[in-house]
N, C-alpha and C. Protein backbone atom coordinates (compact mmCIF):
# COMPACT_ATOMS: atom_id res chain seq x y z
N UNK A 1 -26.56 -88.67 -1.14
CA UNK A 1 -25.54 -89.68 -1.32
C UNK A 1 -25.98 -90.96 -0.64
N UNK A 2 -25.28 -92.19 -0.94
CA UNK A 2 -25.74 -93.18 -0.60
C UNK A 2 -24.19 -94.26 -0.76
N UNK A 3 -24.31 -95.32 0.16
CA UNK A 3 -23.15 -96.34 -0.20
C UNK A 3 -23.51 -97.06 0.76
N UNK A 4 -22.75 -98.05 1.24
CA UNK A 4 -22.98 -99.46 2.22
C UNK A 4 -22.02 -98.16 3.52
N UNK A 5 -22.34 -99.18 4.61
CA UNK A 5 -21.96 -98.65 5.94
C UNK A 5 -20.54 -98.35 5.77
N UNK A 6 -20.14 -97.31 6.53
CA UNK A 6 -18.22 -96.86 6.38
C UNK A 6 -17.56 -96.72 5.02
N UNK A 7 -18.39 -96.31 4.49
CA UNK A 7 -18.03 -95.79 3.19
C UNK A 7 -17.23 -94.34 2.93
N UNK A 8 -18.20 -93.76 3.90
CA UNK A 8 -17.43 -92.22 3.57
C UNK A 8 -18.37 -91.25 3.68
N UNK A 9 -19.88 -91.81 3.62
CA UNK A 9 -20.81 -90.93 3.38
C UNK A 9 -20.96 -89.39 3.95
N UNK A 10 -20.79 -89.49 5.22
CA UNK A 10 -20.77 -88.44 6.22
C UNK A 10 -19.43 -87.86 5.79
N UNK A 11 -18.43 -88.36 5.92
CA UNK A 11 -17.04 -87.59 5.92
C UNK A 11 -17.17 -86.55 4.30
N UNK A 12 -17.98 -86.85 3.53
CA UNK A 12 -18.17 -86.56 2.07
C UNK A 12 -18.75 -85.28 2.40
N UNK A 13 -19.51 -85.21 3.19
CA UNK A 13 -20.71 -84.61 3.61
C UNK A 13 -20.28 -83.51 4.58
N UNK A 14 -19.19 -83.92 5.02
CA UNK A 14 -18.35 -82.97 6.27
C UNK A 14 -17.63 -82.41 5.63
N UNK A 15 -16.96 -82.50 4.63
CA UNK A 15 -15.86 -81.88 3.61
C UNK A 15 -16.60 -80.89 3.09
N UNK A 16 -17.75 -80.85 2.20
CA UNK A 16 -18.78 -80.22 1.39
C UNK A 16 -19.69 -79.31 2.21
N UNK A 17 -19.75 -78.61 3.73
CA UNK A 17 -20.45 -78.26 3.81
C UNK A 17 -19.23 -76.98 4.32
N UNK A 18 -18.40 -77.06 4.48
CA UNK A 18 -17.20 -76.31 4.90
C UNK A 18 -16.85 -75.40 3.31
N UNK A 19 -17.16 -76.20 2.34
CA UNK A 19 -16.47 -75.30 1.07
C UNK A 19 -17.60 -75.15 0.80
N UNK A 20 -19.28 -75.14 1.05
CA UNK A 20 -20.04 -74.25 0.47
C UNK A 20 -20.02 -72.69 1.18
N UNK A 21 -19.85 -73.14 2.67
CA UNK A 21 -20.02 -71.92 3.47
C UNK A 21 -18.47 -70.86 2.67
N UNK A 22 -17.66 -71.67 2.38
CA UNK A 22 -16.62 -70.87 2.01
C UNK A 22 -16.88 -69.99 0.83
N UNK A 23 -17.85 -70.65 0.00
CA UNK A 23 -18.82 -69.58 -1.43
C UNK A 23 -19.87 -68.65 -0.78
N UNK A 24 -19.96 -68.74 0.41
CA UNK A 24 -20.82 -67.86 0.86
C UNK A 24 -22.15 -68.25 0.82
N UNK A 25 -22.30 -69.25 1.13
CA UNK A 25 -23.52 -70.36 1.60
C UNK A 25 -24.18 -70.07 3.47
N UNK A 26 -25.23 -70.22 3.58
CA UNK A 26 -25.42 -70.72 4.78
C UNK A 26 -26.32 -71.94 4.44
N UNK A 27 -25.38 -73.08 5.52
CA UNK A 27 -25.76 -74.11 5.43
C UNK A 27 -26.01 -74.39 6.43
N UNK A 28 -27.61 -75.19 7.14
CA UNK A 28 -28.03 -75.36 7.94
C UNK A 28 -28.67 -76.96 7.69
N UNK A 29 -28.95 -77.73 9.86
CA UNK A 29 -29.41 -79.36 9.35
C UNK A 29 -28.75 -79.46 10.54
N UNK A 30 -28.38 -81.49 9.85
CA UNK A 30 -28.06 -81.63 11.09
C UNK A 30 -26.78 -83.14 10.46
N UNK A 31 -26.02 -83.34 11.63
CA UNK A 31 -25.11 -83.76 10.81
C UNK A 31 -25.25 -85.24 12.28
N UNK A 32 -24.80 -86.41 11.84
CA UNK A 32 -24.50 -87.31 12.77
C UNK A 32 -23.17 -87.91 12.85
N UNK A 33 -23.07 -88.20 14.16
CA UNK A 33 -21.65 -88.66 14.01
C UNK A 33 -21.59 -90.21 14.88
N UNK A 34 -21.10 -91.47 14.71
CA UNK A 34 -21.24 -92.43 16.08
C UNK A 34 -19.75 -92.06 16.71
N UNK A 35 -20.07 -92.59 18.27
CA UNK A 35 -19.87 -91.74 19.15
C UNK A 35 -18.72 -93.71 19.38
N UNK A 36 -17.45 -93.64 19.92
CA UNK A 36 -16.69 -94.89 20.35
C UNK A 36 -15.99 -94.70 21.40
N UNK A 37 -16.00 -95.61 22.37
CA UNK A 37 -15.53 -96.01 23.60
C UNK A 37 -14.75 -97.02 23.85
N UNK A 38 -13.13 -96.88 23.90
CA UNK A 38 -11.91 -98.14 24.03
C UNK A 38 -12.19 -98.75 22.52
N UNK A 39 -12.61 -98.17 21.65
CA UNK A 39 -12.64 -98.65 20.49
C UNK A 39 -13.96 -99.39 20.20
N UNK A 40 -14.90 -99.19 20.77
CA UNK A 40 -16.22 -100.04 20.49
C UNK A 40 -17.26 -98.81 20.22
N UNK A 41 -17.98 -98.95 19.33
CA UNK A 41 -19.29 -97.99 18.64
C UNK A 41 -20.08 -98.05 19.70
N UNK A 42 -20.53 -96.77 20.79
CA UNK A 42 -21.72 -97.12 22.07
C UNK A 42 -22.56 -96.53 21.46
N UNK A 43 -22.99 -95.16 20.32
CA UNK A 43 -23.85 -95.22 19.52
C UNK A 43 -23.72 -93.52 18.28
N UNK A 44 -24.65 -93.07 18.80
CA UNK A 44 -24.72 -91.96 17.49
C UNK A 44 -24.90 -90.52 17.95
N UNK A 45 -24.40 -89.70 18.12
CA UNK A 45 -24.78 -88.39 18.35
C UNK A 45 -25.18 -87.41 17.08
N UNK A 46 -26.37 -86.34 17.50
CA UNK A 46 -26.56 -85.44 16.50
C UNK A 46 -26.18 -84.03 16.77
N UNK A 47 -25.70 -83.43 15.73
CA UNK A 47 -25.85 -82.11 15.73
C UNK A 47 -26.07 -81.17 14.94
N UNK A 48 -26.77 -80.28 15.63
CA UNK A 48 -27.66 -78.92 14.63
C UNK A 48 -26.31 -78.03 13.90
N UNK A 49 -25.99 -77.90 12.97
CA UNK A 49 -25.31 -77.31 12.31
C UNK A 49 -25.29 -75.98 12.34
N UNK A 50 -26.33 -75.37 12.38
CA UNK A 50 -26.11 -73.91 13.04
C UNK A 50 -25.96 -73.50 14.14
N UNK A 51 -26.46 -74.14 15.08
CA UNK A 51 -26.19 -74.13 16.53
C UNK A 51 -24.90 -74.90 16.89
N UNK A 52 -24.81 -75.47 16.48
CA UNK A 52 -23.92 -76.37 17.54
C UNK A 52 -24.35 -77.47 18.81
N UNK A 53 -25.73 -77.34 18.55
CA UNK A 53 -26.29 -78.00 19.90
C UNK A 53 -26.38 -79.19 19.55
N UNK A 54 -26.00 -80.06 20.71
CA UNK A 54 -25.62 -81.50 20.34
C UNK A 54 -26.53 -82.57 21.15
N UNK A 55 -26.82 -84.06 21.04
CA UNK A 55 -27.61 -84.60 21.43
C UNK A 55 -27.68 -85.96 20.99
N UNK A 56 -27.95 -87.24 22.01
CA UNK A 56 -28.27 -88.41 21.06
C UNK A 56 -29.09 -89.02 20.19
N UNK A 57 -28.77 -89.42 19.11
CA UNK A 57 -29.48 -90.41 18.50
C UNK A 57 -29.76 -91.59 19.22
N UNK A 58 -28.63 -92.35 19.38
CA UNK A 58 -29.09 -93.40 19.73
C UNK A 58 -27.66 -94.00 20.99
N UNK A 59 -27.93 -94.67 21.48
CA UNK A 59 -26.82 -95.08 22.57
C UNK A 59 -27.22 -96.62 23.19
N UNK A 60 -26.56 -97.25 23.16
CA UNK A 60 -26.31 -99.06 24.16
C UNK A 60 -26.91 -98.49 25.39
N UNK A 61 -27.02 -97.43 25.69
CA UNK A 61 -27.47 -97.21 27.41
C UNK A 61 -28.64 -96.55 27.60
N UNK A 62 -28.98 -96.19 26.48
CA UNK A 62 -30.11 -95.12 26.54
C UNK A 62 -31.31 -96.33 26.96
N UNK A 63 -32.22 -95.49 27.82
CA UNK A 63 -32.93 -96.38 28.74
C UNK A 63 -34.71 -96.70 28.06
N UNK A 64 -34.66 -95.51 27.30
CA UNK A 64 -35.94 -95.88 27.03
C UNK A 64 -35.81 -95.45 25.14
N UNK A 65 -37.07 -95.79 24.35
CA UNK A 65 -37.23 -95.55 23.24
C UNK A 65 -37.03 -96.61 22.47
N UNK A 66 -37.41 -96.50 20.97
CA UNK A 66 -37.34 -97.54 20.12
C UNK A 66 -35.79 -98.22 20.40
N UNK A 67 -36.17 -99.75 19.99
CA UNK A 67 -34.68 -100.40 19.46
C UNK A 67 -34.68 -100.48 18.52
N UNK A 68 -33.16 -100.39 17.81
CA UNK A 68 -32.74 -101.04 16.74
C UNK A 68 -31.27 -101.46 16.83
N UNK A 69 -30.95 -102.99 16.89
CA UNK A 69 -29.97 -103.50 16.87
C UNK A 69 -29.59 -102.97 18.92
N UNK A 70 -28.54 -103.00 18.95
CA UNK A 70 -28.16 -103.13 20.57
C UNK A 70 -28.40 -101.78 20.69
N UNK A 71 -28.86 -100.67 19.95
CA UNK A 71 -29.31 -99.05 20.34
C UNK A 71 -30.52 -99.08 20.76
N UNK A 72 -30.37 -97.78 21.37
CA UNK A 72 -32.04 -97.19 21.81
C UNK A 72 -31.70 -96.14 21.00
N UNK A 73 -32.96 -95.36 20.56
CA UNK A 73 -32.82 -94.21 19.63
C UNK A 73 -33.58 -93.28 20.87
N UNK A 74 -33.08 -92.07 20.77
CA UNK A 74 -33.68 -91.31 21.65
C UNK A 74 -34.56 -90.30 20.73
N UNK A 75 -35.88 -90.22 21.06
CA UNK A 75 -36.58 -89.71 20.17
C UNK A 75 -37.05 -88.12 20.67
N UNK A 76 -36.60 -87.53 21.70
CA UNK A 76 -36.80 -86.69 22.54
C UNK A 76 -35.70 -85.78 21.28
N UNK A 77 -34.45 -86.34 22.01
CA UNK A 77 -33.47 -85.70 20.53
C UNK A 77 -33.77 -85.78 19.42
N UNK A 78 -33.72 -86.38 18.83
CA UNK A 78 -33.99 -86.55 17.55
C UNK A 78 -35.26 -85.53 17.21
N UNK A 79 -36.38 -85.53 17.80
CA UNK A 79 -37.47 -84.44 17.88
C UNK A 79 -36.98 -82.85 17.71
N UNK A 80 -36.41 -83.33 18.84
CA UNK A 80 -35.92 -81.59 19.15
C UNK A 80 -34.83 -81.18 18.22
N UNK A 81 -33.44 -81.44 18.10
CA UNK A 81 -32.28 -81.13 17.97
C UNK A 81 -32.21 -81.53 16.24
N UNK A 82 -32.44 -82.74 15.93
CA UNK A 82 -32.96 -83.16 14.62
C UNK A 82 -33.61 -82.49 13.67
N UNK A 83 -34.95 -82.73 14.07
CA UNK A 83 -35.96 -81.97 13.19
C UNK A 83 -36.24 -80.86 13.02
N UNK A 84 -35.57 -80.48 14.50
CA UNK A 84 -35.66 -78.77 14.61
C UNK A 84 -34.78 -78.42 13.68
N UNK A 85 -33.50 -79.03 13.92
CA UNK A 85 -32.44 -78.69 12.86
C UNK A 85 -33.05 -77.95 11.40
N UNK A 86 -33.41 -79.18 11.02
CA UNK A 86 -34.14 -78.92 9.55
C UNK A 86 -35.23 -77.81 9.27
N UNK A 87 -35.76 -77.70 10.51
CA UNK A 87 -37.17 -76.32 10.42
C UNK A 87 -36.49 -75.44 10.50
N UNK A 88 -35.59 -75.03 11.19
CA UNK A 88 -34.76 -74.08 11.20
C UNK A 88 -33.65 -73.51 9.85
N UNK A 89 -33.34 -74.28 9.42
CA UNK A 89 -32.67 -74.44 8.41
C UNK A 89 -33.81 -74.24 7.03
N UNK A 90 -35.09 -74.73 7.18
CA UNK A 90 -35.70 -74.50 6.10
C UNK A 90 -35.71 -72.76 6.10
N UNK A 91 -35.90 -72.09 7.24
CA UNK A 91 -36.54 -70.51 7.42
C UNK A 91 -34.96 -69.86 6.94
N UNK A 92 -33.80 -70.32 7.61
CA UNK A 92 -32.74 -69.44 7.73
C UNK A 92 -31.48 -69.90 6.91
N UNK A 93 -31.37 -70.90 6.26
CA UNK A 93 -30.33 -71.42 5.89
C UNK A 93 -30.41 -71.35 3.95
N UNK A 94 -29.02 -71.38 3.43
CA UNK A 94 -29.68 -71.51 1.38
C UNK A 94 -29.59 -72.86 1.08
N UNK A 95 -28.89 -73.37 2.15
CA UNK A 95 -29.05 -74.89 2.08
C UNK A 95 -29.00 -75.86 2.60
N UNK A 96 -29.49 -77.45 2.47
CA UNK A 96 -30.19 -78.15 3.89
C UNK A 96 -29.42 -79.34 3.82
N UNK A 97 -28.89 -79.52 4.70
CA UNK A 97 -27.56 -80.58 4.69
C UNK A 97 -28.61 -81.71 5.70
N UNK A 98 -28.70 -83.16 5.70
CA UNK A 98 -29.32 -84.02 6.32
C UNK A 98 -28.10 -84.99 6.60
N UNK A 99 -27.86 -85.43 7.39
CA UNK A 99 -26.85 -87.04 8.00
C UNK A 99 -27.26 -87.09 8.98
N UNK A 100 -27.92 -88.74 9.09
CA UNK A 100 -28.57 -89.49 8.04
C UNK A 100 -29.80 -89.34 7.93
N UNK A 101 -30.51 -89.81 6.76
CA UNK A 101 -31.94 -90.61 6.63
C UNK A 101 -31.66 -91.77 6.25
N UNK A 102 -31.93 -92.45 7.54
CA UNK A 102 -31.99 -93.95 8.06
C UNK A 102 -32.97 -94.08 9.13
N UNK A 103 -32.92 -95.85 9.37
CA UNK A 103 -33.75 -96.04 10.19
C UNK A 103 -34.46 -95.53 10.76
N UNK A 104 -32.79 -95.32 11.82
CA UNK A 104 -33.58 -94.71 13.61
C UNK A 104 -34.02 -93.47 13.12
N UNK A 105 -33.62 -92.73 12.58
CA UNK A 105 -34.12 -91.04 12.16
C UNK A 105 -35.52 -91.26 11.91
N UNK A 106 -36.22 -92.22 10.60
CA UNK A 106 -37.84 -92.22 10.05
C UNK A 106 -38.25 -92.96 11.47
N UNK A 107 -37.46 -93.64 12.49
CA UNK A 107 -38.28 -93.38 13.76
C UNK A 107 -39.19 -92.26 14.55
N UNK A 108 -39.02 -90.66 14.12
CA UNK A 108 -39.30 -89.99 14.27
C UNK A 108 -40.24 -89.46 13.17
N UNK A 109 -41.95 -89.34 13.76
CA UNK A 109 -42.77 -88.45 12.93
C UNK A 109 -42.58 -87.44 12.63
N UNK A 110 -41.63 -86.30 13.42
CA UNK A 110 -41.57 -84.97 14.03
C UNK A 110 -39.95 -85.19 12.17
N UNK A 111 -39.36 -85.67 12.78
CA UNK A 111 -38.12 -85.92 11.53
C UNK A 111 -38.59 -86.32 10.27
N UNK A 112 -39.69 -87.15 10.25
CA UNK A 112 -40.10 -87.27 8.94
C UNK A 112 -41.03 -85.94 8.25
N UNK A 113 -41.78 -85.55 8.62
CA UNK A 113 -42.26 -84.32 8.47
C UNK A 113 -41.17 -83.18 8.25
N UNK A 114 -40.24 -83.46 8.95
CA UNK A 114 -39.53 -81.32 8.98
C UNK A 114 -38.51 -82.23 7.33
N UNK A 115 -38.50 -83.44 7.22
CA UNK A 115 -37.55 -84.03 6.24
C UNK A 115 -38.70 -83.67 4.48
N UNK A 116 -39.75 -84.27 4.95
CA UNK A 116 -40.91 -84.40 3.85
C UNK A 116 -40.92 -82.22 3.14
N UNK A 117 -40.77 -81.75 4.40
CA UNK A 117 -41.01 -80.26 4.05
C UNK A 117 -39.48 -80.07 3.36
N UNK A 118 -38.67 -80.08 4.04
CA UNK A 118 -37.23 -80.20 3.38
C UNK A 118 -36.60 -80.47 1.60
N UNK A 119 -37.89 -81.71 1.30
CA UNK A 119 -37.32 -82.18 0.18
C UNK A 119 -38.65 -81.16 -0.51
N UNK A 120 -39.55 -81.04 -0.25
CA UNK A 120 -40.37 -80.15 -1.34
C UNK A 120 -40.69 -78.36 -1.32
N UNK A 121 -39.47 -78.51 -0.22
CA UNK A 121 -38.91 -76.85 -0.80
C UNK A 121 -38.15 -76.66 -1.89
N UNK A 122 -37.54 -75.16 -2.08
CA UNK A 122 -36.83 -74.69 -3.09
C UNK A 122 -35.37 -75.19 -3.15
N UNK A 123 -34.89 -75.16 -1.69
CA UNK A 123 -33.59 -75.34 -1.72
C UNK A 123 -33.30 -76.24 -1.70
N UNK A 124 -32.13 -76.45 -1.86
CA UNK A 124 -31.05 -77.44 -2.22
C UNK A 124 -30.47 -78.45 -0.94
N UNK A 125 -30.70 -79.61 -0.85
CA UNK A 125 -30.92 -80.86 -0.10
C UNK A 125 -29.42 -81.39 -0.39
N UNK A 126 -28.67 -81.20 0.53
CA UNK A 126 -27.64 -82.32 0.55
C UNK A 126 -27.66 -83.66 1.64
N UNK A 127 -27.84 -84.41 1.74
CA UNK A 127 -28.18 -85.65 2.30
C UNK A 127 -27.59 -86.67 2.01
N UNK A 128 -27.43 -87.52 3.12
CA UNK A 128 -27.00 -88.73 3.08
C UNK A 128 -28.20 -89.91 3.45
N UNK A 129 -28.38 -90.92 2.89
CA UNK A 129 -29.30 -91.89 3.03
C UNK A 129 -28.75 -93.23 2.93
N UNK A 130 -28.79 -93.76 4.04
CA UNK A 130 -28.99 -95.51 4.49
C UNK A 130 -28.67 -96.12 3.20
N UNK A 131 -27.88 -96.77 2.88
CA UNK A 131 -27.84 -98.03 1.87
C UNK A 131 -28.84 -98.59 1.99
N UNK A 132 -29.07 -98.68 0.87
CA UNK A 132 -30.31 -100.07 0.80
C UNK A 132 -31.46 -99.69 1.32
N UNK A 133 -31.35 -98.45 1.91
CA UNK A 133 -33.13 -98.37 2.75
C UNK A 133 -34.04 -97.97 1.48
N UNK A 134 -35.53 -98.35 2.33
CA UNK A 134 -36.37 -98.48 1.31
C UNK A 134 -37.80 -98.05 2.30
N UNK A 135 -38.50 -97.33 2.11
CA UNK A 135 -39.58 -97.09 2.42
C UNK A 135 -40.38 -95.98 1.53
N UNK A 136 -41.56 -95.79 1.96
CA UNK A 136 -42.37 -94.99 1.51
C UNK A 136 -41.62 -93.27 1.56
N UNK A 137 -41.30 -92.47 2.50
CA UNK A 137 -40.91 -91.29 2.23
C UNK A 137 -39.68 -91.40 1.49
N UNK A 138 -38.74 -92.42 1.44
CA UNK A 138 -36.93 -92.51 1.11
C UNK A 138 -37.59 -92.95 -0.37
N UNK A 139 -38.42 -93.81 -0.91
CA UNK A 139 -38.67 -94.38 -1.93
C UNK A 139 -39.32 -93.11 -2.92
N UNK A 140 -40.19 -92.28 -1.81
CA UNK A 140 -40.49 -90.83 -3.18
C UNK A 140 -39.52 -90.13 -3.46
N UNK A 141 -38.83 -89.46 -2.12
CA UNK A 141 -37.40 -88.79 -2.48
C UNK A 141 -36.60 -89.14 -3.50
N UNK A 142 -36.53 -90.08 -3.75
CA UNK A 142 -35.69 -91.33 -4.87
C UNK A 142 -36.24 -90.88 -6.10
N UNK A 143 -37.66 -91.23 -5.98
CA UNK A 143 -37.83 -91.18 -7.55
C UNK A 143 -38.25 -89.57 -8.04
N UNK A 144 -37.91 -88.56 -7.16
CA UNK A 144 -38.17 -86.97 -7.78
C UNK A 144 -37.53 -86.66 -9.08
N UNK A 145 -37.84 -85.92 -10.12
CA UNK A 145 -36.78 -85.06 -10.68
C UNK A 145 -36.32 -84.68 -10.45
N UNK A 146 -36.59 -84.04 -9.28
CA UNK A 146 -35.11 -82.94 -9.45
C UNK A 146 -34.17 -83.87 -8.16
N UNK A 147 -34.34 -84.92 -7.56
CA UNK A 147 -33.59 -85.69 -7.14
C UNK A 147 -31.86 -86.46 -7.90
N UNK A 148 -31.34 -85.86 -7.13
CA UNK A 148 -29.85 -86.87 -7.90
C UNK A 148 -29.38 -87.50 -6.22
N UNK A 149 -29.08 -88.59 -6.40
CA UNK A 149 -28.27 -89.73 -6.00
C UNK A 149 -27.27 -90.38 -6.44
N UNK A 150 -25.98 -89.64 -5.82
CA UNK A 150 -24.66 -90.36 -5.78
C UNK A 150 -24.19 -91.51 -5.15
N UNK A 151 -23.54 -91.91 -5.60
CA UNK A 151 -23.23 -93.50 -4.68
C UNK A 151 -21.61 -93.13 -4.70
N UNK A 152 -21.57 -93.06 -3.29
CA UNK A 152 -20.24 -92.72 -2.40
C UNK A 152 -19.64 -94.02 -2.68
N UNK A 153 -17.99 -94.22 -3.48
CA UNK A 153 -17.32 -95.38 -3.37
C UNK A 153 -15.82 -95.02 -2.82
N UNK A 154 -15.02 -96.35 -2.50
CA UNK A 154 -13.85 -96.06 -2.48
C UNK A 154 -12.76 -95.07 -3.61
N UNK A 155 -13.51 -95.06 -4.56
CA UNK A 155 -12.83 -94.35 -5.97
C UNK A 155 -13.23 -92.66 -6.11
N UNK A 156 -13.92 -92.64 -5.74
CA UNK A 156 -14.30 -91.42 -5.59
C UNK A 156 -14.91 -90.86 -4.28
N UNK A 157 -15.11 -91.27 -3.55
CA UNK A 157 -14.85 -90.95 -1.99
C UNK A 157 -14.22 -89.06 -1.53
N UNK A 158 -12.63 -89.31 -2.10
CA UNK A 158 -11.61 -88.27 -1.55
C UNK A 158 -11.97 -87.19 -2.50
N UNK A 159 -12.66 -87.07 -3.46
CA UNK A 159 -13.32 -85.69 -4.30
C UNK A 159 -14.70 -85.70 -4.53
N UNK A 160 -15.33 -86.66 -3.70
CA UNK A 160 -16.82 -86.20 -4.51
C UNK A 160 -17.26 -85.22 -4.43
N UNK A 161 -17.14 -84.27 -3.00
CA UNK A 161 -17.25 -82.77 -2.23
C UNK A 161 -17.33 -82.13 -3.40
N UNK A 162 -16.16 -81.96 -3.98
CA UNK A 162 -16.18 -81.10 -4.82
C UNK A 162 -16.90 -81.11 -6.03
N UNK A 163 -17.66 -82.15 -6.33
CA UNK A 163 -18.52 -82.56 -7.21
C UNK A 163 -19.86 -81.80 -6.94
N UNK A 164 -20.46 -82.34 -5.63
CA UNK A 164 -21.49 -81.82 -4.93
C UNK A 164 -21.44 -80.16 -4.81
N UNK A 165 -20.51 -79.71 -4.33
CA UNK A 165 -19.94 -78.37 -4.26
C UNK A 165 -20.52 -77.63 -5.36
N UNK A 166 -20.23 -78.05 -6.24
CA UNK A 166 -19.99 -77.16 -7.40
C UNK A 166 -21.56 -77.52 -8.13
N UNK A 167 -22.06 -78.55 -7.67
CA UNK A 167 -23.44 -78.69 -8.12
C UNK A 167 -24.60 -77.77 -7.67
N UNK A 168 -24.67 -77.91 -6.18
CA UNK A 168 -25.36 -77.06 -5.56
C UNK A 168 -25.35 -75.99 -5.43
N UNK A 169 -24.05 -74.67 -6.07
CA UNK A 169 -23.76 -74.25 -6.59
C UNK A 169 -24.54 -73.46 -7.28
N UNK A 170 -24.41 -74.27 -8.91
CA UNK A 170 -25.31 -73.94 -9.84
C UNK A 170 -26.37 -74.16 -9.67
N UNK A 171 -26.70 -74.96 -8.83
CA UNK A 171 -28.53 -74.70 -8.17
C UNK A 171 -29.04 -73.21 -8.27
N UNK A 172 -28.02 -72.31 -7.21
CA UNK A 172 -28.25 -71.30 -6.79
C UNK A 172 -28.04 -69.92 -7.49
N UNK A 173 -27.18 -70.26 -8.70
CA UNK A 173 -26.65 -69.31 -8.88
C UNK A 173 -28.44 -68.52 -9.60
């Protein structure tokens, strides 16, 4: 899936991974969430979907690691908790849920790799990706066959789940 910032993408993505497990899915990855303080965005937390183990992306305070915009991305997490997510999920899971592939995430070699193995396995890739991003790994993903890209809007937002749902689905059956 794909749309401009605060669209829905993730929440789309949070709805849909609850009613696959409910078909009797295991769905494994990693899901992001930004993290707000008195009402101000301080940055992004990740978490492994099968575990539960949680960790930053990126944070206003985080002391060391790439910038982007007033964040530091923590690449320690993102390494570990991130990518692991996805290796893990490739061995044990029927299907591989990603939020996000953006930026700060292809900040990580370790994330681009367990992501690159991700998309040219068997299973079924649910993901969310950056508006507008554009690079070399996001730009092949794009143009696969067996790639589909939805564009999350206000109009369809509150059911796409069930769209996706029922797609990935028939992936498997």
């Amino acid at each position: 899936m794909t749309g401009p910032p605060g669209i829905g993408k993730t929440s789309v993505l949070r709805r849909a991974v609850p009613e696959l497990k409910n078909r009797d899915y295991d769905v494994g990855g990693m899901i992001c969430r930004e993290v707000r303080e008195g009402g101000l965005r301080v940055g992004f937390e990740i978490m492994d979907l099968s575990t539960g183990q949680r960790g930053w992306l990126a944070h206003v305070n985080q002391s060391t690691g790439p910038k982007i915009g007033k964040y530091r991305v923590n690449l320690t997490d993102l390494d570990v908790i991130g990518a692991g997510s996805i290796l893990d999920a490739l061995q044990n899971a029927d299907i591989l849920a990603v939020d996000e592939i953006g930026p700060m995430e292809l900040l990580s070699p370790a994330f681009s790799n367990a992501l690159l193995k991700a998309v040219e396995s068997s299973k079924p890739l649910l993901g969310t990706i950056h508006y507008r991003l554009s690079n070399s790994l996001v730009d092949s993903i794009k143009m696969r066959e067996d790639t589909e890209i939805l564009k999350v809007t206000y109009e369809n937002r509150e059911n796409l789940q069930n769209l996706i749902v029922d797609k990935i689905s028939e992936c498997l059956i």
